[in-house]
C-alpha atoms as a PDB file:
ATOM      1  CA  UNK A   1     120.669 197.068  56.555  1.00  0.00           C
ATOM      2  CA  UNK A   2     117.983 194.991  58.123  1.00  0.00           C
ATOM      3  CA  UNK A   3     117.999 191.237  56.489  1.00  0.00           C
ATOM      4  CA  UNK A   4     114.856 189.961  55.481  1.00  0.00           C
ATOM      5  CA  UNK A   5     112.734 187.667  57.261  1.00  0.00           C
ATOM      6  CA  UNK A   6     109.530 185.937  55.991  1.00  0.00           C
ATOM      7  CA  UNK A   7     106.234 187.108  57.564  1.00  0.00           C
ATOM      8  CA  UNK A   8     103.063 185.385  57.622  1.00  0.00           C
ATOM      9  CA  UNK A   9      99.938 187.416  56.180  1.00  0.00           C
ATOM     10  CA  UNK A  10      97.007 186.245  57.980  1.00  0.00           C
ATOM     11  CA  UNK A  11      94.097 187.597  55.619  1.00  0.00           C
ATOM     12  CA  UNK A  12      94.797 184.817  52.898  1.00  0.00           C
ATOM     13  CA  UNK A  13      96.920 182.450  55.508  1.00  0.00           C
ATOM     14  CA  UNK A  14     100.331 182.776  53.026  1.00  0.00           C
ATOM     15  CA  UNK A  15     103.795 183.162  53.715  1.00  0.00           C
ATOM     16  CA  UNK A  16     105.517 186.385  51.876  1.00  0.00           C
ATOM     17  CA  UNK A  17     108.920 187.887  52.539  1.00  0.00           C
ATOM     18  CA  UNK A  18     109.772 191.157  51.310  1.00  0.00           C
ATOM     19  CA  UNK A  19     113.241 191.839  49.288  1.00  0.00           C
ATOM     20  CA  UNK A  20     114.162 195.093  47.663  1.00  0.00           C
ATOM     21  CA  UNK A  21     110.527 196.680  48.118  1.00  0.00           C
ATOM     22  CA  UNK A  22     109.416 193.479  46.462  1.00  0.00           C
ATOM     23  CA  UNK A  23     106.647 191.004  48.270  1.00  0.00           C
ATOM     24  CA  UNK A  24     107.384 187.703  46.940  1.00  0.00           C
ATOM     25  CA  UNK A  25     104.752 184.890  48.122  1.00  0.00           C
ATOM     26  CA  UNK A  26     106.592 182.006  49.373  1.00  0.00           C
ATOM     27  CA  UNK A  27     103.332 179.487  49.944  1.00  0.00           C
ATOM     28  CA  UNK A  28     100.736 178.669  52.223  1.00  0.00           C
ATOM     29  CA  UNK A  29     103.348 175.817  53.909  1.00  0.00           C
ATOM     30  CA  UNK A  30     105.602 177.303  56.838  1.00  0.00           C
ATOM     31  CA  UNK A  31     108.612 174.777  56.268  1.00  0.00           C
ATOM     32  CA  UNK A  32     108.292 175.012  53.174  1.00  0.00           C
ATOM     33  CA  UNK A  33     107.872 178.796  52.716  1.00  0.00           C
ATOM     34  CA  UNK A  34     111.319 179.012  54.801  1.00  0.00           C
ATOM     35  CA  UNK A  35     112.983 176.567  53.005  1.00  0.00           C
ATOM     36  CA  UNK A  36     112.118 178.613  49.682  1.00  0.00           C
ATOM     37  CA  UNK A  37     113.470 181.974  51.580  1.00  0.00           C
ATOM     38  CA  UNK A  38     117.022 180.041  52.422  1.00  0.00           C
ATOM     39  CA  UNK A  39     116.915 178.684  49.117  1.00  0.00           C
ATOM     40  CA  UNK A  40     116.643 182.477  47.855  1.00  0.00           C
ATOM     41  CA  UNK A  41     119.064 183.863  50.279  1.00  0.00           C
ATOM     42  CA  UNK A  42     121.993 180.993  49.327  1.00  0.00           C
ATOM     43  CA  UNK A  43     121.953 181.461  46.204  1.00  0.00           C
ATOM     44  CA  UNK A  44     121.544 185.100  45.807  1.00  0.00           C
ATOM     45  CA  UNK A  45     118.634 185.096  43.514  1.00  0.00           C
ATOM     46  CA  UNK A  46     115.184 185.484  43.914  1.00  0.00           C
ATOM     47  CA  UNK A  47     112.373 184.471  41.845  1.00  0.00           C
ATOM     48  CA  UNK A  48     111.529 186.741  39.155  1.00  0.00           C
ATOM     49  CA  UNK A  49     115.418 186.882  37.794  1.00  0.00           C
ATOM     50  CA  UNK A  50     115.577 184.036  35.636  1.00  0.00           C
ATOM     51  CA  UNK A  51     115.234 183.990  32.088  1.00  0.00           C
ATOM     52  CA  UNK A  52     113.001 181.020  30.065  1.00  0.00           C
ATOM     53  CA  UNK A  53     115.947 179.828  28.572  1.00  0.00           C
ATOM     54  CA  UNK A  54     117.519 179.659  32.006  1.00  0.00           C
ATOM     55  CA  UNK A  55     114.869 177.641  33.905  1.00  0.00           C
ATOM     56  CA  UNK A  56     114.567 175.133  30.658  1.00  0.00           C
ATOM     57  CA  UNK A  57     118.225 174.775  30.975  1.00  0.00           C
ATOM     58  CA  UNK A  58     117.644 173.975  34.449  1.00  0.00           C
ATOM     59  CA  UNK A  59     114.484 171.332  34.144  1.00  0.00           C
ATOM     60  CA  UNK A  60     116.924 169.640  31.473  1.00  0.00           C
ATOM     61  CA  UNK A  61     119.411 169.272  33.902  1.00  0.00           C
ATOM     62  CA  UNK A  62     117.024 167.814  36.349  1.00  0.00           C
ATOM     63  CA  UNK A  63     115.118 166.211  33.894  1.00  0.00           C
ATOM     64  CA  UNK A  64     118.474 164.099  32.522  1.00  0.00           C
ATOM     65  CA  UNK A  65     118.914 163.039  36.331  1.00  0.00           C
ATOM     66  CA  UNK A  66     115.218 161.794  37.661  1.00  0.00           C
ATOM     67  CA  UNK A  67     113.688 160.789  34.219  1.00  0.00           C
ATOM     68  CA  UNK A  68     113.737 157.832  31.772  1.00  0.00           C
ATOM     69  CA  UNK A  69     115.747 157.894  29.020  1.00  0.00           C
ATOM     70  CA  UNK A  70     112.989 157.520  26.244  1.00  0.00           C
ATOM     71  CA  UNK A  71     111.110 159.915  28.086  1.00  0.00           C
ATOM     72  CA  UNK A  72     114.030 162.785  27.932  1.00  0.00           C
ATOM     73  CA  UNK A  73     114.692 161.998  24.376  1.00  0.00           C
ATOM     74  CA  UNK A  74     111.718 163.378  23.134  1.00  0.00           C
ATOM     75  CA  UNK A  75     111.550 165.987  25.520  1.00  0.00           C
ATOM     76  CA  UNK A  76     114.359 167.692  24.458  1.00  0.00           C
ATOM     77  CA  UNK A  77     113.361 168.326  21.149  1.00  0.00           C
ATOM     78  CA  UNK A  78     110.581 170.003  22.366  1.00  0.00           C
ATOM     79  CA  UNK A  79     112.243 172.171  24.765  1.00  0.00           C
ATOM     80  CA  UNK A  80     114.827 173.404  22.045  1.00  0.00           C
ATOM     81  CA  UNK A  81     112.706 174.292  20.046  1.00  0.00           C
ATOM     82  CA  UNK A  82     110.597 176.216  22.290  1.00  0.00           C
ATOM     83  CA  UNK A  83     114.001 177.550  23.809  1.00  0.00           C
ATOM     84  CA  UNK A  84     114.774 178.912  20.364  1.00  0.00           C
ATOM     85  CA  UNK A  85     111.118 180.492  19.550  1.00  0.00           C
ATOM     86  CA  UNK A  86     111.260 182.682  22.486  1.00  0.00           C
ATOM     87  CA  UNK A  87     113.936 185.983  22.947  1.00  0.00           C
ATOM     88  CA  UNK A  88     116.858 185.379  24.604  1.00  0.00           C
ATOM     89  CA  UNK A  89     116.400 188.335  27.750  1.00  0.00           C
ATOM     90  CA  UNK A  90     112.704 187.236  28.274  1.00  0.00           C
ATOM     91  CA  UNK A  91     112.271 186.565  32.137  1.00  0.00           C
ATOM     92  CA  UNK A  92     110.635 183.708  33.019  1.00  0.00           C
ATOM     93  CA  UNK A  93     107.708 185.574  35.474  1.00  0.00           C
ATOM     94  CA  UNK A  94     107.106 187.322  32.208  1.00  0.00           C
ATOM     95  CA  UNK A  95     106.004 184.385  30.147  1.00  0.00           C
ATOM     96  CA  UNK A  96     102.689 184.484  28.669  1.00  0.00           C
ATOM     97  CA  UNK A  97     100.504 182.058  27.026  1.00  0.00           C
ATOM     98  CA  UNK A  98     100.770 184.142  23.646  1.00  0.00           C
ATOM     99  CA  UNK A  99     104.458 183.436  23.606  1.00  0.00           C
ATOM    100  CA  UNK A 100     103.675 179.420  23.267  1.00  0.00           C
ATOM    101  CA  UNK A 101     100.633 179.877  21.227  1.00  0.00           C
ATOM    102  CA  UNK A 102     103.282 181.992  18.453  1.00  0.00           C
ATOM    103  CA  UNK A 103     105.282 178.828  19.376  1.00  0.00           C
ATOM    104  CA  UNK A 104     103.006 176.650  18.405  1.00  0.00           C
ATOM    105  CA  UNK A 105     101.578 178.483  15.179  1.00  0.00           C
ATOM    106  CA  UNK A 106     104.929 178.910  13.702  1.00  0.00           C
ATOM    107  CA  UNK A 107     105.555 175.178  14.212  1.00  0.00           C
ATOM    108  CA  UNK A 108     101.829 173.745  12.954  1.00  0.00           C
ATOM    109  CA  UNK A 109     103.282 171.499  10.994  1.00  0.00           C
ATOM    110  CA  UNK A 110     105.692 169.940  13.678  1.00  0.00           C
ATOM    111  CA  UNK A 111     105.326 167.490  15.860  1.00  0.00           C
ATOM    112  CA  UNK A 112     107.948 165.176  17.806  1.00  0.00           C
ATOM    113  CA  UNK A 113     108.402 161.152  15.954  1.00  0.00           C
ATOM    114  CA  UNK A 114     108.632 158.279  18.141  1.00  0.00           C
ATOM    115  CA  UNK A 115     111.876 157.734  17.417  1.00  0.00           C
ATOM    116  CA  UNK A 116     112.720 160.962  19.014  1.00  0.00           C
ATOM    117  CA  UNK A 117     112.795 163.169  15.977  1.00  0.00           C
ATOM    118  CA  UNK A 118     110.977 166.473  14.872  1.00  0.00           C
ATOM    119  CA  UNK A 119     109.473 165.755  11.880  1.00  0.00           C
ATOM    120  CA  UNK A 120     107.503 167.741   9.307  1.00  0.00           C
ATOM    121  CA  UNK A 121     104.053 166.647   8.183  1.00  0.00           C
ATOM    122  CA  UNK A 122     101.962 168.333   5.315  1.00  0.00           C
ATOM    123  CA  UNK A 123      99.027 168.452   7.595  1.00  0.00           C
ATOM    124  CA  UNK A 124      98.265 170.676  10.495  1.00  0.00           C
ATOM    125  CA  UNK A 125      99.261 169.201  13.577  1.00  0.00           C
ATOM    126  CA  UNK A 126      96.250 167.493  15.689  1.00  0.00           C
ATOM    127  CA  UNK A 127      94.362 169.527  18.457  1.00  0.00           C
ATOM    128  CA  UNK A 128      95.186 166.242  20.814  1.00  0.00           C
ATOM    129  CA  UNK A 129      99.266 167.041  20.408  1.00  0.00           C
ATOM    130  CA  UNK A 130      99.084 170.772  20.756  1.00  0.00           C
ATOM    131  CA  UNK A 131      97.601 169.872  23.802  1.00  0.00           C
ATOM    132  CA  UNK A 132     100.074 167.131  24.668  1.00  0.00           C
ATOM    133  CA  UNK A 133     103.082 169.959  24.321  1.00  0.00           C
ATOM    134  CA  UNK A 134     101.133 173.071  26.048  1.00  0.00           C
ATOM    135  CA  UNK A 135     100.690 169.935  28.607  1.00  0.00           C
ATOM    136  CA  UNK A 136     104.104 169.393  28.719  1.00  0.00           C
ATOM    137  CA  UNK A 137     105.240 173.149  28.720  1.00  0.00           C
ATOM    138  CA  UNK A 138     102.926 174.107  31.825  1.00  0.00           C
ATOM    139  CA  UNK A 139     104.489 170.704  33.400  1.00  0.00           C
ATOM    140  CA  UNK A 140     107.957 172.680  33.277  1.00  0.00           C
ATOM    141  CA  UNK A 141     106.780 175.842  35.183  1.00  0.00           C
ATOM    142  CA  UNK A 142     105.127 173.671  37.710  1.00  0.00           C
ATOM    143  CA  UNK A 143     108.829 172.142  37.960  1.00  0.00           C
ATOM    144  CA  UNK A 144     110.021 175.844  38.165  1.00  0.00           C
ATOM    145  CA  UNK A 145     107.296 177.354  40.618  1.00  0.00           C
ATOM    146  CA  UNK A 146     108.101 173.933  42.947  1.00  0.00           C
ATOM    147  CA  UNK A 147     111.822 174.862  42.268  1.00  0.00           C
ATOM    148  CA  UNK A 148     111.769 178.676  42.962  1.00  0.00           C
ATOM    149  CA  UNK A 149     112.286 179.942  39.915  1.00  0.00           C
ATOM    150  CA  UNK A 150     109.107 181.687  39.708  1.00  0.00           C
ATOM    151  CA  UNK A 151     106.414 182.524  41.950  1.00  0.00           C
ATOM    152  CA  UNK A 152     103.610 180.670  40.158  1.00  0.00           C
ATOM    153  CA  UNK A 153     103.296 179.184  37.210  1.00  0.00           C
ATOM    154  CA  UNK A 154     102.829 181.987  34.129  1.00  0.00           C
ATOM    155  CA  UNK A 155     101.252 179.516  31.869  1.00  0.00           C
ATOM    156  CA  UNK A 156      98.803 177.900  34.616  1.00  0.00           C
ATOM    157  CA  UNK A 157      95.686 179.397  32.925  1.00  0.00           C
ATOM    158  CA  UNK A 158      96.760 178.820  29.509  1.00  0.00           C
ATOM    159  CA  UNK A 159      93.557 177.024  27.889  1.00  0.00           C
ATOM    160  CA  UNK A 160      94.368 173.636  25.602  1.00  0.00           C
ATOM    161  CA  UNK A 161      92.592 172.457  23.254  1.00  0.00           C
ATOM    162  CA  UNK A 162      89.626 169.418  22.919  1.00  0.00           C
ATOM    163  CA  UNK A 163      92.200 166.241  21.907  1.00  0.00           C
ATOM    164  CA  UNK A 164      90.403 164.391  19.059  1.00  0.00           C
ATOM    165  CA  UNK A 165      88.903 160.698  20.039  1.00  0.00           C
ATOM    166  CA  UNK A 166      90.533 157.949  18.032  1.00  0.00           C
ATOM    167  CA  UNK A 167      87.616 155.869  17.180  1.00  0.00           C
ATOM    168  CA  UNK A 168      87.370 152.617  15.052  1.00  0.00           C
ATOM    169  CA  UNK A 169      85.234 150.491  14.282  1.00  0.00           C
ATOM    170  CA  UNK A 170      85.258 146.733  13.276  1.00  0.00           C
ATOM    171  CA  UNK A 171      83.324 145.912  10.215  1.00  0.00           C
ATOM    172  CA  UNK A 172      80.145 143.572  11.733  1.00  0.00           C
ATOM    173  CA  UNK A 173      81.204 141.184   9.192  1.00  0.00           C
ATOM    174  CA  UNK A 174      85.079 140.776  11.424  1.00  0.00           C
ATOM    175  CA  UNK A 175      83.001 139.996  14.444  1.00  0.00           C
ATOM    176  CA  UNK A 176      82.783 136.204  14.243  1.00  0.00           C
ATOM    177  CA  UNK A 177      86.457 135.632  13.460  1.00  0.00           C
ATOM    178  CA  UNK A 178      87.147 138.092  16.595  1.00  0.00           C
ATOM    179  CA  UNK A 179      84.810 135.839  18.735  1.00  0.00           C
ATOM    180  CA  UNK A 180      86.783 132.920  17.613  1.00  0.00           C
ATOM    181  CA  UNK A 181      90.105 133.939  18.565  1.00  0.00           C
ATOM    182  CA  UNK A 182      88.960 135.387  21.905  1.00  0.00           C
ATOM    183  CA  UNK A 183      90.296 132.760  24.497  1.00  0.00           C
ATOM    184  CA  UNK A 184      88.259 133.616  27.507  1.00  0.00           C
ATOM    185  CA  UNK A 185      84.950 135.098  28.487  1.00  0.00           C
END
């Protein structure tokens, strides 16, 4: 059996290789289009046979390792969540924007505390943290495409929605005392 080498396609100036009848696009970067292919090849897998759960399991990991501790906390509760919305078998190349929007409908009223908890509000969550945590979950499969886990992001076109403006206003009558304890120009 001949092994597979990656191949350069001029017409759109990409790097491909071609596994089990399969073109899989490796980038537009030669190192790093061969350094995706060896990454492939050692580990036996190729993009396209990893679950969701598997490449959330796998950002975690990372995640725990490169990021801030605050910043993890309140990540995880996110993920889980997510990671228990969506079927166990689904691949992760199969992943559509519908399966985050269900996500995100079935959890309207959720949305993650400061103090790193998931908390239940009797309003609708705001437009501006929907956004925040399709954000975040498009983040991940940026992570994963980078990775090798997929071939491009599945959730790259997924559309957010306009974040709300947080506007106040001081009461004209609050403007002296304001001037007063300003300390410099």
């Amino acid at each position: 059996m001949r092994m597979p080498k990656p191949w350069f396609r001029q017409a759109n100036q990409t790097w491909y290789v071609c596994i089990g009848g399969k073109q899989i696009k490796l980038g537009k970067n030669k190192d790093a289009a061969h350094r995706k292919f060896k990454a492939m090849t050692r580990e036996g897998v190729e993009p396209g046979d990893y679950t969701v759960r598997q490449v959330l399991q796998a950002y975690w990991k990372w995640a725990k390792k490169n990021l801030a501790a605050s910043t993890c906390e309140n990540r995880k509760l996110i993920l889980d969540s997510f990671s228990k919305a969506i079927s166990p078998s689904l691949k992760a190349d199969s992943l559509k924007p519908l399966h985050v929007q269900k996500w995100l409908d079935a959890n309207d009223k959720v949305k993650v505390h400061r103090k790193g908890k998931l908390i239940v509000t009797d309003k609708d969550v705001s437009p501006t943290t929907v956004g925040d945590y399709i954000t975040f979950l498009k983040g991940v499969m940026n992570w994963a495409a980078g990775m090798g886990y997929v071939e491009s992001n599945p959730l790259a076109g997924m559309r957010k929605p306009t974040p709300r403006k947080r506007e106040f206003f001081l009461p004209i009558d609050a403007w002296p005392r304001l001037f007063v304890a300003a300390t410099d120009q």
